[in-house]
C-alpha atoms as a PDB file:
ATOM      1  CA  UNK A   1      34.384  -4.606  39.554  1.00  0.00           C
ATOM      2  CA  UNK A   2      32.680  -1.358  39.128  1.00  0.00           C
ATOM      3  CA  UNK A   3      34.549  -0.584  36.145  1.00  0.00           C
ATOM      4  CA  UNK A   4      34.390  -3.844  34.613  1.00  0.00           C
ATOM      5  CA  UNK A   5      30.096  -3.181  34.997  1.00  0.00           C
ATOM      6  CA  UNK A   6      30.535   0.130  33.575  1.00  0.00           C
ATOM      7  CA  UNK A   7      32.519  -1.250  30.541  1.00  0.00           C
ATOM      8  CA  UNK A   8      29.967  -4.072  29.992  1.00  0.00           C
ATOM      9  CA  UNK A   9      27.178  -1.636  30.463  1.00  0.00           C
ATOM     10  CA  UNK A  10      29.060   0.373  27.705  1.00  0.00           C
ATOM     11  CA  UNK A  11      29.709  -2.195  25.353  1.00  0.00           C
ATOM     12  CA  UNK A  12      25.635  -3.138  25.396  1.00  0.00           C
ATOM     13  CA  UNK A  13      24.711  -0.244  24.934  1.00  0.00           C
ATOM     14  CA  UNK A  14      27.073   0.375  21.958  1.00  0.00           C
ATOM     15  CA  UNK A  15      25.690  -2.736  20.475  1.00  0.00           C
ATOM     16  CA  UNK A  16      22.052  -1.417  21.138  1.00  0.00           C
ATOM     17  CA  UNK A  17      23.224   1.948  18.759  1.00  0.00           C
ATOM     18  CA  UNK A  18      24.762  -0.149  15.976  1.00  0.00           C
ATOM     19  CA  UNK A  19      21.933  -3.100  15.879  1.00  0.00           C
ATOM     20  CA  UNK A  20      18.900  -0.652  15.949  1.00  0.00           C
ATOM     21  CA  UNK A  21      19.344   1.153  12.647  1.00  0.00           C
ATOM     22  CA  UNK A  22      20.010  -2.385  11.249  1.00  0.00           C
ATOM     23  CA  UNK A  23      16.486  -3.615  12.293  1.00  0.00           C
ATOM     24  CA  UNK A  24      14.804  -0.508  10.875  1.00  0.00           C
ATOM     25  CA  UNK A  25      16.103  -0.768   7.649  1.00  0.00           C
ATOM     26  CA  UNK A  26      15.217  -4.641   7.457  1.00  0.00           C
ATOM     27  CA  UNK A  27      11.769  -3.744   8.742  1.00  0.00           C
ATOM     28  CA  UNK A  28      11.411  -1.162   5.783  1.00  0.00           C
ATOM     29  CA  UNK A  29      12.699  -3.553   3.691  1.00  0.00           C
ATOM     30  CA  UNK A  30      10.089  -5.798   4.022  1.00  0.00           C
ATOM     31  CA  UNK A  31       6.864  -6.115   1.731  1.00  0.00           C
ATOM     32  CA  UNK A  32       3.486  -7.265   2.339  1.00  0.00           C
ATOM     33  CA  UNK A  33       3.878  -9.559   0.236  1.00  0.00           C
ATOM     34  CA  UNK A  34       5.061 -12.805   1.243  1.00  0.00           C
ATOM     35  CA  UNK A  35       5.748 -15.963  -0.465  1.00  0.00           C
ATOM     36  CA  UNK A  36       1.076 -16.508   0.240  1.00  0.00           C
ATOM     37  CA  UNK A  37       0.490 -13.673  -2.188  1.00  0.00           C
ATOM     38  CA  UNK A  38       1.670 -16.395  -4.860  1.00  0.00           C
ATOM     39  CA  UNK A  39      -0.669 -18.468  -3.670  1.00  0.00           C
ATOM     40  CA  UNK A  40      -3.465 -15.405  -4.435  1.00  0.00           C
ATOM     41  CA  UNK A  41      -5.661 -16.331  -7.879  1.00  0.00           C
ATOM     42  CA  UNK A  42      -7.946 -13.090  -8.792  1.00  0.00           C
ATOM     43  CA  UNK A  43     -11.609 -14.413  -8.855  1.00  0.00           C
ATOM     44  CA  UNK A  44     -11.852 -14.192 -12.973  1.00  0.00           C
ATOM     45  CA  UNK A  45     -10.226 -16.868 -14.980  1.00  0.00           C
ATOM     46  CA  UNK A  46      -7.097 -16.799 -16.300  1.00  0.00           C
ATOM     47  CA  UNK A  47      -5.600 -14.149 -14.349  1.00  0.00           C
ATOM     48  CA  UNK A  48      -3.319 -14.597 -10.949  1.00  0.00           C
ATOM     49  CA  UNK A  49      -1.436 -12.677  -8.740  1.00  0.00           C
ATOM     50  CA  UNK A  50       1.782 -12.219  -9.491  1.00  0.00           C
ATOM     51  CA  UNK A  51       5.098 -11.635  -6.655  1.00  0.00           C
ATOM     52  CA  UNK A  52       4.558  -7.666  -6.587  1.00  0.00           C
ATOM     53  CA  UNK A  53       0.846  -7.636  -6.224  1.00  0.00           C
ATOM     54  CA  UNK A  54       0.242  -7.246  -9.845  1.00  0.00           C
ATOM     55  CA  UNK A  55      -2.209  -9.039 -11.725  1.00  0.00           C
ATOM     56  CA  UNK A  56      -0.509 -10.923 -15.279  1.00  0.00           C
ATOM     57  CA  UNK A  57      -2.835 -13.080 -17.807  1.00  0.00           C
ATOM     58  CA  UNK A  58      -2.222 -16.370 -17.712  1.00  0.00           C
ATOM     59  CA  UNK A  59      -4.178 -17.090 -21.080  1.00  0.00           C
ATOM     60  CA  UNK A  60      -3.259 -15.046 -23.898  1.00  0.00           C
ATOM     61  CA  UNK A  61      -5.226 -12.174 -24.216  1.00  0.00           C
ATOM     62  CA  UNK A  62      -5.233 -11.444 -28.445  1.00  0.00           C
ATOM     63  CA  UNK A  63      -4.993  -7.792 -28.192  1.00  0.00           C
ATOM     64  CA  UNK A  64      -7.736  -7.068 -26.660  1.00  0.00           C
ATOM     65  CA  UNK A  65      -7.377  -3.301 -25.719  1.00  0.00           C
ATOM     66  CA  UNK A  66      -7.924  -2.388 -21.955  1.00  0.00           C
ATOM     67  CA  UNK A  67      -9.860   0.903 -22.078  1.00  0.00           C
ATOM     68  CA  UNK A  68     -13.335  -1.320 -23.041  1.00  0.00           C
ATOM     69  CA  UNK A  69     -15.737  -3.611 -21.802  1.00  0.00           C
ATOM     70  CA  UNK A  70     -15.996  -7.246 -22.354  1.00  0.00           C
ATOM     71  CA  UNK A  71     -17.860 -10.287 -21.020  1.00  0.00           C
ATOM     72  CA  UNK A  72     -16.940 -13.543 -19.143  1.00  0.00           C
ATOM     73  CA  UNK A  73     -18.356 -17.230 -20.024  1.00  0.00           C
ATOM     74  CA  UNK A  74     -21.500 -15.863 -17.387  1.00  0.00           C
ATOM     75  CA  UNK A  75     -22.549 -12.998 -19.157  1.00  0.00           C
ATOM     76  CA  UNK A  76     -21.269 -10.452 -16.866  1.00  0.00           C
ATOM     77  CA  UNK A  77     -19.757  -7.391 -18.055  1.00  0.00           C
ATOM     78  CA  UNK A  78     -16.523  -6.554 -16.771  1.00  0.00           C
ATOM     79  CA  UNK A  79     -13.314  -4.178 -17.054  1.00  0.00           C
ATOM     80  CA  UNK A  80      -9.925  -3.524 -15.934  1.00  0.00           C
ATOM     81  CA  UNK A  81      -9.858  -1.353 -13.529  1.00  0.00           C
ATOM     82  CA  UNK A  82      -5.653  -0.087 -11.823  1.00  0.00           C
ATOM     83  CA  UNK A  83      -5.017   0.406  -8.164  1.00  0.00           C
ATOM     84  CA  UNK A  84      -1.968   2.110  -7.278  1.00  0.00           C
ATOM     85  CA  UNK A  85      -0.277   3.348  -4.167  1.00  0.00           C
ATOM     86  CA  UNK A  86      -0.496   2.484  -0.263  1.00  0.00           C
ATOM     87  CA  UNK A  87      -3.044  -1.070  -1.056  1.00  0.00           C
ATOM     88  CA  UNK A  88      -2.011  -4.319   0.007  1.00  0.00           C
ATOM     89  CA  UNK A  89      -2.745  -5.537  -3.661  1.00  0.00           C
ATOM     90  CA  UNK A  90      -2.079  -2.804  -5.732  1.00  0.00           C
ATOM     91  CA  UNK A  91      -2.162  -3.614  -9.649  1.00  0.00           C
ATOM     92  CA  UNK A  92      -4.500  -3.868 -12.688  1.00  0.00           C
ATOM     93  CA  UNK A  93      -7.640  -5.730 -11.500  1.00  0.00           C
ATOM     94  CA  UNK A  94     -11.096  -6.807 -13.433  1.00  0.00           C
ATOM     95  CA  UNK A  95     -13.760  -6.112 -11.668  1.00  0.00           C
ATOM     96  CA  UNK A  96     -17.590  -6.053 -12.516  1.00  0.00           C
ATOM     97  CA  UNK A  97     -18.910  -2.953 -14.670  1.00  0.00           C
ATOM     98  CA  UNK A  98     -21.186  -1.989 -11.823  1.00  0.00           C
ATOM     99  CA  UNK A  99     -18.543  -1.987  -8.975  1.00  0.00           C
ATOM    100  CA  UNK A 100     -17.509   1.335  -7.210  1.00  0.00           C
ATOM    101  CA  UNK A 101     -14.647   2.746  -5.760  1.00  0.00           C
ATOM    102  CA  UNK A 102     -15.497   0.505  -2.129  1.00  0.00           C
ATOM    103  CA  UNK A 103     -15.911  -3.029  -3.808  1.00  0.00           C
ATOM    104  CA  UNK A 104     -12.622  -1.758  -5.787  1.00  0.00           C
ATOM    105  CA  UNK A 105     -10.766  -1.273  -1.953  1.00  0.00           C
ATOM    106  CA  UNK A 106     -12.297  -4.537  -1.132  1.00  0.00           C
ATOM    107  CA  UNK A 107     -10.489  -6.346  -4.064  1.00  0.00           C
ATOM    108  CA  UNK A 108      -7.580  -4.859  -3.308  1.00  0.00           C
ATOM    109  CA  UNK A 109      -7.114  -5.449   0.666  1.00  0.00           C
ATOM    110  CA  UNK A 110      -8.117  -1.914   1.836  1.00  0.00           C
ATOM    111  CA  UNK A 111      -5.634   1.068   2.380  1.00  0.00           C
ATOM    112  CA  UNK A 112      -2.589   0.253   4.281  1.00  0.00           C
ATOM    113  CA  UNK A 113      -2.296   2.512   7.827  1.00  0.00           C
ATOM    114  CA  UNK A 114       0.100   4.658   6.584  1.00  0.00           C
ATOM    115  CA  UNK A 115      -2.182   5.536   3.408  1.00  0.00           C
ATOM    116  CA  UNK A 116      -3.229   9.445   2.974  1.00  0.00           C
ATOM    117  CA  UNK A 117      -7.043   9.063   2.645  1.00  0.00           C
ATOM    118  CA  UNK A 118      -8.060  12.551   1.849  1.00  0.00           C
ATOM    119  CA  UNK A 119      -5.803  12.872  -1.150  1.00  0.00           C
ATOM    120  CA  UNK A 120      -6.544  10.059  -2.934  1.00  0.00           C
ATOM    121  CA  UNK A 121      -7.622  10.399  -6.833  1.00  0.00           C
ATOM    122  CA  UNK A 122      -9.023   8.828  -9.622  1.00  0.00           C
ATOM    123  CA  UNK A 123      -7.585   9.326 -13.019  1.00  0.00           C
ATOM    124  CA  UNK A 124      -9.514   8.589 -16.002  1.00  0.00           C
ATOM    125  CA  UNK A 125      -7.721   6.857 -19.114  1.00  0.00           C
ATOM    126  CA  UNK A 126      -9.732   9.188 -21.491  1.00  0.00           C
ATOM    127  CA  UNK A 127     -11.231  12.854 -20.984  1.00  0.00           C
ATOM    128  CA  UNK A 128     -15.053  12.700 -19.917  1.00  0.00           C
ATOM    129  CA  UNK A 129     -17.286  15.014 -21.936  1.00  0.00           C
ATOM    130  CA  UNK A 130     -16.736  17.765 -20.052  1.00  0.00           C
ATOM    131  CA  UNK A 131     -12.536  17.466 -20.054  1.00  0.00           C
ATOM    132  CA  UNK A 132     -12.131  15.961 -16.585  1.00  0.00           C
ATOM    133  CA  UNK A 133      -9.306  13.389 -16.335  1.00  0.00           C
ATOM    134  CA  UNK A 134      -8.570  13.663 -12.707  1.00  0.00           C
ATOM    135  CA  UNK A 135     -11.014  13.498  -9.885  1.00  0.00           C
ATOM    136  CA  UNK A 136     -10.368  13.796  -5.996  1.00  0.00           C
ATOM    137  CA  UNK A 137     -11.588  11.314  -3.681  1.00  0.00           C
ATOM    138  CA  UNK A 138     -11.843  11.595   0.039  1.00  0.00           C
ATOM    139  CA  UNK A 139     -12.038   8.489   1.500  1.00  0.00           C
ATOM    140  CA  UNK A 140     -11.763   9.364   4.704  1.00  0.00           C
ATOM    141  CA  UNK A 141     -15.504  10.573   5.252  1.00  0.00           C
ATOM    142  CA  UNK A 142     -16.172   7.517   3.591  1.00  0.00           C
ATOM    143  CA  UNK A 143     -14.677   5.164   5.929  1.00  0.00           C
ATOM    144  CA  UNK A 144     -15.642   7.577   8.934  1.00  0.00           C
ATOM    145  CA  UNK A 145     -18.913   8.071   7.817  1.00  0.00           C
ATOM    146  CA  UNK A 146     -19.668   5.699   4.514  1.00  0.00           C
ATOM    147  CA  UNK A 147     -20.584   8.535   2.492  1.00  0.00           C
ATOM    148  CA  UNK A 148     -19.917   7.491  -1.080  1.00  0.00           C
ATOM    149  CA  UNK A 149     -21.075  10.650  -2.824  1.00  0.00           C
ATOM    150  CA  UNK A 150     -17.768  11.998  -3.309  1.00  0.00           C
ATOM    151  CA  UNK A 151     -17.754   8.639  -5.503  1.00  0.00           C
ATOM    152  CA  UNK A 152     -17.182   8.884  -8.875  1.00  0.00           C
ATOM    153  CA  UNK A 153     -18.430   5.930 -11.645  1.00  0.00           C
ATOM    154  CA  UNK A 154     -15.917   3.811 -12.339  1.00  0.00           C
ATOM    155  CA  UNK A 155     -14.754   3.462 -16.110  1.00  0.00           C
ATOM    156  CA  UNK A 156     -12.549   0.786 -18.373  1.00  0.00           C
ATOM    157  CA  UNK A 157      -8.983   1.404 -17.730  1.00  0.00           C
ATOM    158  CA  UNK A 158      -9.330   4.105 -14.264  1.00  0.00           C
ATOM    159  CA  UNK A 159      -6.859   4.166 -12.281  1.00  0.00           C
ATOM    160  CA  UNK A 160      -7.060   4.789  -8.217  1.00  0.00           C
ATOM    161  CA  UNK A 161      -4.192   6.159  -6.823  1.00  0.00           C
ATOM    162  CA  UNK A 162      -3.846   6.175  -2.818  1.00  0.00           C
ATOM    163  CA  UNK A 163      -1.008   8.201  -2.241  1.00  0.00           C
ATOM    164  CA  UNK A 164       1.091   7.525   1.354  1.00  0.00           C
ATOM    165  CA  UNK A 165       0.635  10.155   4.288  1.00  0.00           C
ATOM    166  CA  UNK A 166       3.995  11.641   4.816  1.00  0.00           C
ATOM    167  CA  UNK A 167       3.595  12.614   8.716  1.00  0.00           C
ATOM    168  CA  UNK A 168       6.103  10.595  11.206  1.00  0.00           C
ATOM    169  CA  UNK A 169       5.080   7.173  11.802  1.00  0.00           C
ATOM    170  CA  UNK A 170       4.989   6.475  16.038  1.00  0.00           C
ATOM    171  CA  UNK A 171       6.536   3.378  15.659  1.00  0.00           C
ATOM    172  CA  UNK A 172       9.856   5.587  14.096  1.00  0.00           C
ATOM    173  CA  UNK A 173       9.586   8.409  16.475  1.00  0.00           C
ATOM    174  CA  UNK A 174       9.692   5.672  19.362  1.00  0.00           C
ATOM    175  CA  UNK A 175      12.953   4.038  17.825  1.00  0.00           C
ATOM    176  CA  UNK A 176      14.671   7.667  17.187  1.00  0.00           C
ATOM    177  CA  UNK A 177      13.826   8.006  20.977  1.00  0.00           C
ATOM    178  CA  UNK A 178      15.416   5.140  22.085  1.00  0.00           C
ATOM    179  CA  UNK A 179      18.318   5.274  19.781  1.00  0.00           C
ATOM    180  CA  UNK A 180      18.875   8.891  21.454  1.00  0.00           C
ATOM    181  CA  UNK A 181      18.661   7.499  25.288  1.00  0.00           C
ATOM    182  CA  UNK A 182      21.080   4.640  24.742  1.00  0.00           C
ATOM    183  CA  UNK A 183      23.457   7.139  22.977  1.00  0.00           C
ATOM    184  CA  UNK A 184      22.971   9.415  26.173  1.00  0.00           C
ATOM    185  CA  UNK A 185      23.659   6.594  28.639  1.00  0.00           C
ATOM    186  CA  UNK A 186      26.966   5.522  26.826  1.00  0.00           C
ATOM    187  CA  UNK A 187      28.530   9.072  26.790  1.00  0.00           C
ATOM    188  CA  UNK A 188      27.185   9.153  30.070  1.00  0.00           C
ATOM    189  CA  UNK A 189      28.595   6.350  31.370  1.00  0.00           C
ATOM    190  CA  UNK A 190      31.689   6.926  29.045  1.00  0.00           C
ATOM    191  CA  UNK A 191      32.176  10.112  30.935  1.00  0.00           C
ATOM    192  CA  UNK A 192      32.351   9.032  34.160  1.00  0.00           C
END
């Protein structure tokens, strides 16, 4: 009886090494982006969300080039504005010609947890004046503190890149953990 225990105790944990890696790969394999986002419509007309958290026209657009301004039926100015990186709705958005960089996170769900918010960046279509096509953005002090001067004025056609923090993620250090025990307690129990 003891051995049959030992065996069974074995064989779980066996099953334990195999299945785990199984279930992290499925749970990387998974998007934010379930079969709701298709239900998403963006707020100006004839745009919706698409399957990958991209914006696509709906209404033809007649070649209207992306690095201006133009108006809806109200009168407001607006412009395309591209969010790329760790965002839960990252794509080519219009937003309002006065919007900054927060109304722009708002639009696009916020930063994910595992997005690096110190080295985020905006990159301008065209050269300002002065040459600059790349500007850093710490959005950490703004989220910590809501300091928006690091904030730079949005222009037709910017794009906001969030890149993702590299460091280990707890939730994978805690499943390398226990994927290390139960291989312990098998040879142990192999062994004996």
């Amino acid at each position: 009886m003891n051995t049959t225990l030992k065996r069974f105790i074995t064989f779980v944990l066996a099953v334990q090494i195999f299945v785990s890696p199984l279930f992290t790969v499925c749970a990387f394999a998974q998007q934010p982006y379930g079969s709701s986002s298709l239900l998403y419509s963006s707020p100006s007309r004839g745009y919706q969300q698409n399957g990958y958290g991209q914006q696509q026209q709906v209404m033809p657009g007649y070649g209207m080039p992306q690095d201006t301004y133009f108006t809806d039926s109200m009168g407001n100015i607006l412009m395309y504005v591209n969010v790329l990186g760790e965002v839960y709705k990252p794509g080519q958005h219009i937003v309002r010609q006065d919007s900054d960089i927060s109304s722009v996170l708002s639009l696009v769900g916020g930063p994910k947890e595992d997005a690096n918010l110190e080295k985020a960046k905006l990159l301008r279509h065209k050269p300002d004046e002065d040459g600059t096509q790349t500007y850093p953005i710490n959005l950490e002090s703004y989220f910590e503190e809501g300091d928006r001067s690091g904030f730079v004025e949005l222009k037709p056609n910017d794009t906001i890149v969030i890149p993702e923090d590299k460091g280990l993620d707890t939730n994978m250090a805690l499943r390398i953990a226990a994927l290390i025990v139960s291989a312990a307690s098998v040879y142990a129990i192999a062994t004996n």
